[in-house]
Every structure is written in structure tokens, then in C-alpha cells.
Protein backbone atom coordinates (compact mmCIF):
# COMPACT_ATOMS: atom_id res chain seq x y z
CA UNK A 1 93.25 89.29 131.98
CA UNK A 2 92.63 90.15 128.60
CA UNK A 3 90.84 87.77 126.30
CA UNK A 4 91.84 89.07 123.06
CA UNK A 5 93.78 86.73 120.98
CA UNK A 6 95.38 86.70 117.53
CA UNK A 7 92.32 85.05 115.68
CA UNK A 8 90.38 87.87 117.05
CA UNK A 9 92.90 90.60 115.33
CA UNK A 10 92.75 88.73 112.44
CA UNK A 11 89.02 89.02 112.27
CA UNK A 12 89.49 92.69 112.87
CA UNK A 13 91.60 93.24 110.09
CA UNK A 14 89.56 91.33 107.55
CA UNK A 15 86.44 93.33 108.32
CA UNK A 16 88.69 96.67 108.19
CA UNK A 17 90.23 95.85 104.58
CA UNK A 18 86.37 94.98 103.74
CA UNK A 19 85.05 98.07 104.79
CA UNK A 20 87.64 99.74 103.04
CA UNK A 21 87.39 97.87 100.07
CA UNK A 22 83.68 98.74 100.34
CA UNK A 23 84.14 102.27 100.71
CA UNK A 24 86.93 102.40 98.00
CA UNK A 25 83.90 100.47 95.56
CA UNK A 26 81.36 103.28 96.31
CA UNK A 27 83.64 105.86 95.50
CA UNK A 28 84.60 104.28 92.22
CA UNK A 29 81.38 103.67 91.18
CA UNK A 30 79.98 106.92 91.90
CA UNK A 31 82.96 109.30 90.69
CA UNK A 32 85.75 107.34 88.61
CA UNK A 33 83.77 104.29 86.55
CA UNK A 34 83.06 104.82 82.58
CA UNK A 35 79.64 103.58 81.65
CA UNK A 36 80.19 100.53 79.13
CA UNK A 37 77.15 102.12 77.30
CA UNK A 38 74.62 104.74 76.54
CA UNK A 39 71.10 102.78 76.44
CA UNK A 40 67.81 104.52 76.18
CA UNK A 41 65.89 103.93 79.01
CA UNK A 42 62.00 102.54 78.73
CA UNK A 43 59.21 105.05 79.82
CA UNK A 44 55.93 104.98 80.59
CA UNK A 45 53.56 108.55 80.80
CA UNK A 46 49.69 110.05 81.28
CA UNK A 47 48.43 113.29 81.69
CA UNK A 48 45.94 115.06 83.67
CA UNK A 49 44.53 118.79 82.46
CA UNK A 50 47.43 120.36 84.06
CA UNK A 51 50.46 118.24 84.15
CA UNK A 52 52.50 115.03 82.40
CA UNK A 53 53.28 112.30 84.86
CA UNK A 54 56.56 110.48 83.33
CA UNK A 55 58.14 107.19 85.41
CA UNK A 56 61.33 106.63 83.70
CA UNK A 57 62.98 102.44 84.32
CA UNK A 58 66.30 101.87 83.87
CA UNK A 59 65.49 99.58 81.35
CA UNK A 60 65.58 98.67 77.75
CA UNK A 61 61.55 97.67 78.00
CA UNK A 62 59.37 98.89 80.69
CA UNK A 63 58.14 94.77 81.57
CA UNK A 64 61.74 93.94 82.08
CA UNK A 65 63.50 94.57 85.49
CA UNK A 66 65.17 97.99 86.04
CA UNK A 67 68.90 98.46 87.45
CA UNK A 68 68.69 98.52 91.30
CA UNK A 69 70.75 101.14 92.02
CA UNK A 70 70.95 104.45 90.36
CA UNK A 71 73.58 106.46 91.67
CA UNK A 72 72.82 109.90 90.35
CA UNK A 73 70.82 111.49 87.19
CA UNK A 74 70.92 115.27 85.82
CA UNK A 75 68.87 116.72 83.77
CA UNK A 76 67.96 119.95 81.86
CA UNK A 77 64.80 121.53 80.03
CA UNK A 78 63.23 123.99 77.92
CA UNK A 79 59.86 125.00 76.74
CA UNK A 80 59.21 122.43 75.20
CA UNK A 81 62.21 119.81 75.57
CA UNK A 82 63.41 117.48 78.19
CA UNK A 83 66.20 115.63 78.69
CA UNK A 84 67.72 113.32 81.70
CA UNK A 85 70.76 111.15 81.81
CA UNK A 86 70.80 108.54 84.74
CA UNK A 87 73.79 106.52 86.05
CA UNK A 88 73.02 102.68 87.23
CA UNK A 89 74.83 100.68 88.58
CA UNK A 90 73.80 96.30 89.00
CA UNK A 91 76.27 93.33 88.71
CA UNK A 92 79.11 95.05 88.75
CA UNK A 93 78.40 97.23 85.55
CA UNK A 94 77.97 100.98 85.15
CA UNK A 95 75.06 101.79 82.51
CA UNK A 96 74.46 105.75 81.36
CA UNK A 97 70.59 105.81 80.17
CA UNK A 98 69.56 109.20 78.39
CA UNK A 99 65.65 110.20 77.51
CA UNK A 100 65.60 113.32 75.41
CA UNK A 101 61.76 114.19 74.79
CA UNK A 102 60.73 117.08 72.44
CA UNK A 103 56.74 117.47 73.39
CA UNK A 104 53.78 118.54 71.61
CA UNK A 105 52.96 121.69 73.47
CA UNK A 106 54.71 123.80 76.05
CA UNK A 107 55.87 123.16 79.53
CA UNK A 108 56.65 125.25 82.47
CA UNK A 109 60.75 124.18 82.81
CA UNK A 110 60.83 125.91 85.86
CA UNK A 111 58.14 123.69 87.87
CA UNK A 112 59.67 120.08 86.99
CA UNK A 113 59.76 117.42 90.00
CA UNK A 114 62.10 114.64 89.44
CA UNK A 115 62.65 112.36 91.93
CA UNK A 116 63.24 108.26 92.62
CA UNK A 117 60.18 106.82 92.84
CA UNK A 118 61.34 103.15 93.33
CA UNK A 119 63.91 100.83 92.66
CA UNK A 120 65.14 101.92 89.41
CA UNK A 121 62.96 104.19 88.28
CA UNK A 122 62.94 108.17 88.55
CA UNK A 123 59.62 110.24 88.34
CA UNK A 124 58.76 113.00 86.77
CA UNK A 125 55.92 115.38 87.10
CA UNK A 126 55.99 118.22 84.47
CA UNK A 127 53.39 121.45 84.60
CA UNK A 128 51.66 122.02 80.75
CA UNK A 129 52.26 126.01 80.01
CA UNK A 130 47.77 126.07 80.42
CA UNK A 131 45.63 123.79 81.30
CA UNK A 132 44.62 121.35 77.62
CA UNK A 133 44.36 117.76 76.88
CA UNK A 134 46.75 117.05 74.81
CA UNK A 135 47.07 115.09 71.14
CA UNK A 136 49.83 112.78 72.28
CA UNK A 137 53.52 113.12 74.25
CA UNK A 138 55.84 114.13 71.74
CA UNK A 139 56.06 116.51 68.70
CA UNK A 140 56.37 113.62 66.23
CA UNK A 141 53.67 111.65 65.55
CA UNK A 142 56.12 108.30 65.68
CA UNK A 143 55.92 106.13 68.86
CA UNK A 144 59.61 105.45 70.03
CA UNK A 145 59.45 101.62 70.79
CA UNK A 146 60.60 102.66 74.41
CA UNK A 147 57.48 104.64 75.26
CA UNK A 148 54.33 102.87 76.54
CA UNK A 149 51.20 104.52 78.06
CA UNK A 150 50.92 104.85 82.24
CA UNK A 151 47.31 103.16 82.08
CA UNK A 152 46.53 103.00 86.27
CA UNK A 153 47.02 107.31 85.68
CA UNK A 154 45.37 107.51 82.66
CA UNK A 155 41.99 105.81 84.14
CA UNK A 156 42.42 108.22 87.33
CA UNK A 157 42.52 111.45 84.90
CA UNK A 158 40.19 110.38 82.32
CA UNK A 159 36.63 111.69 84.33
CA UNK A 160 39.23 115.22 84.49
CA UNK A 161 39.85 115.79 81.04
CA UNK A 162 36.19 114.75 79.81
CA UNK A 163 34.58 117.08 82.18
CA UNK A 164 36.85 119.65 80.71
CA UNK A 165 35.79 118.66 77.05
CA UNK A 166 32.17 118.97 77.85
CA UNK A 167 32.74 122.59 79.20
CA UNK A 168 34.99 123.36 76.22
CA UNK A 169 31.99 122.52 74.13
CA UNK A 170 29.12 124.37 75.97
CA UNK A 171 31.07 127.61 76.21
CA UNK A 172 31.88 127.35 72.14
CA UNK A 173 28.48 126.74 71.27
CA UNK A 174 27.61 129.90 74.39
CA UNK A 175 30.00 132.07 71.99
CA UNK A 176 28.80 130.90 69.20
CA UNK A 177 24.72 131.54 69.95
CA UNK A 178 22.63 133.75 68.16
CA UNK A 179 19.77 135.43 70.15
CA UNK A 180 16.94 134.60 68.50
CA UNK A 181 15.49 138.12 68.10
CA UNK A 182 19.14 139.16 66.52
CA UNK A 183 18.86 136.15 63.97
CA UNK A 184 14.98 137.22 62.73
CA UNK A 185 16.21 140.87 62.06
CA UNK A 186 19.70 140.02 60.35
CA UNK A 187 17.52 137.99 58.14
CA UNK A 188 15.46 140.57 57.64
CA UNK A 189 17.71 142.39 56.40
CA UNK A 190 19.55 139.88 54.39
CA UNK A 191 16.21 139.97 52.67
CA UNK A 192 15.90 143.89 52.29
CA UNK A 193 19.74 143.98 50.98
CA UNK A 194 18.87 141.10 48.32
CA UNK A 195 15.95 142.84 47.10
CA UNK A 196 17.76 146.03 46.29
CA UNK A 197 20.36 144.35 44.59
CA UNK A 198 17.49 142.62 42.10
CA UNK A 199 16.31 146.13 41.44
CA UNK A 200 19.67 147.03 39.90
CA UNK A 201 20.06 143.81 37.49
């Protein structure tokens, strides 16, 4: 004899309409919503000899707490551009966050890594066009409020790039050296030259 009474199909139903309320909410959210805003997103960056590590927080400051859930982001690049717009999604509210960057040197467009990295946040790892230390992140020399430096990379990189400032160095000055049997005759003959020309005054 079946035990299955009318409380029981009731239960049923209520946890089909909530899954399908569910379902119908992801779908909304991730095709039909309209983002109540366009914010600029907080970023943090450092750089090894090679590449620029960028962690991107959904976020108007990179101390405050990020949007949990980012349902998708796109973005496109250039030599010396990049640019990323992210969808999140918290508390019932769809944010759009865009990050357009214009750097200081080239990049390598076609060897860009973005993935989530955590809870809010998206990483990026772009490839410099040749190995260099560079100035600073972006073309203009003003800070964007948003922007703060990635200081747990930079301390892993900086024994990289100073190793690579020292051997900058050495093979200038190697290029740059005089043998010294080269440098006695040239002035020898700076000499020579200089006495001729006092002949004629």
C-alpha cells in the first residue's frame, strides 16, 4: 500500500516551482538582466622580466570585498592596449566593470591568460614584446586611484629584474671598453693630428 499522501505532493511541487524558479533566475541573470551600472573595477599588478601579472576585483577599491559571482567577462587587446568588461552578479544586482589599460611598452596580444583566480577576481598574465623592466604600468605617468601595486609578486621578482640590471650594466660598460693598447695609440695620434694643425696657425 502506497504511502504517498497529499502533503507529500505538495512538497513535490514546491521544490519543482523552486527549481524552476531557480533555473528561470540563472538564465535571467546570465542572458536577459541590464547592469544598473558601469563601475571601474580596482586592480592590483607586478612584473617580472618577461611578463605583467594583473588580478582584477570586482570592486570599487582593491581592500573592499569583490562581487561573488561573476558570470562572464570578454575582453580584447592590442600591442599595447587592454581592455576587459566583467559581469557580477551579488544581492540581487547586475554590475558591468570595464578596465581599459593603455601600457608603457608593448605586449604580445596573442599570449594573454585570463582566467578566475578567486572569488571575484579574474587574473591576468600578459607576455612584454622582450624581456625589460619596465618604468611603470601605463603610458601616462598619472596613477588611476583604482590601481595599487601587487607587493607579495613584486618581492618574488625583485632578485629577477636586479640580476638583469647588473648584467645590463657589465655588458654596456664590455661595449663600451677601450683596450688599453688601442687607447695609448689613438692618443698618440690625437697628439700627432694636433701638432700639425699648430704648424698651420
Amino acid at each position: 500500500m502506497s504511502t504517498f499522501s497529499i502533503s507529500d505532493e505538495i512538497i513535490f511541487a514546491v521544490n519543482l516551482v523552486n527549481s524552476t524558479i531557480q533555473t528561470i533566475k540563472s538564465l535571467l541573470q546570465s542572458k536577459l538582466l541590464i547592469p544598473e551600472k558601469l563601475e571601474p573595477p580596482s586592480f592590483r599588478w607586478a612584473q617580472s622580466m618577461k611578463y605583467i601579472f594583473i588580478e582584477i576585483k570586482t570592486s570599487a577599491t582593491f581592500n573592499s570585498p569583490g562581487f561573488a559571482d561573476i558570470l562572464s567577462f570578454e575582453y580584447h587587446s592590442g600591442k599595447e592596449l587592454f581592455n576587459i568588461t566583467i559581469d557580477a552578479y551579488q544581492d540581487e544586482k547586475l554590475i558591468r566593470y570595464n578596465l581599459k589599460l593603455e601600457f608603457y611598452k608593448r605586449i604580445v596580444p596573442e599570449w594573454i591568460i585570463v582566467s578566475n583566480s578567486s572569488a571575484g577576481k579574474i587574473f591576468v598574465n600578459i607576455t612584454k614584446s622582450y624581456p625589460s623592466n619596465w618604468k611603470r604600468l601605463l603610458k601616462s605617468e598619472d596613477k588611476p586611484n583604482n590601481m595599487v601595486i601587487w607587493w607579495e609578486l613584486k618581492a618574488k621578482y625583485e632578485e629577477e629584474i636586479r640580476m638583469a640590471a647588473i648584467h645590463k650594466k657589465r655588458q654596456k660598460e664590455t661595449e663600451n671598453y677601450v683596450p688599453k693598447s688601442r687607447r695609448n695609440k689613438t692618443e698618440e695620434e690625437e697628439e700627432k693630428r694636433e701638432k700639425i694643425e699648430g704648424i698651420f696657425q
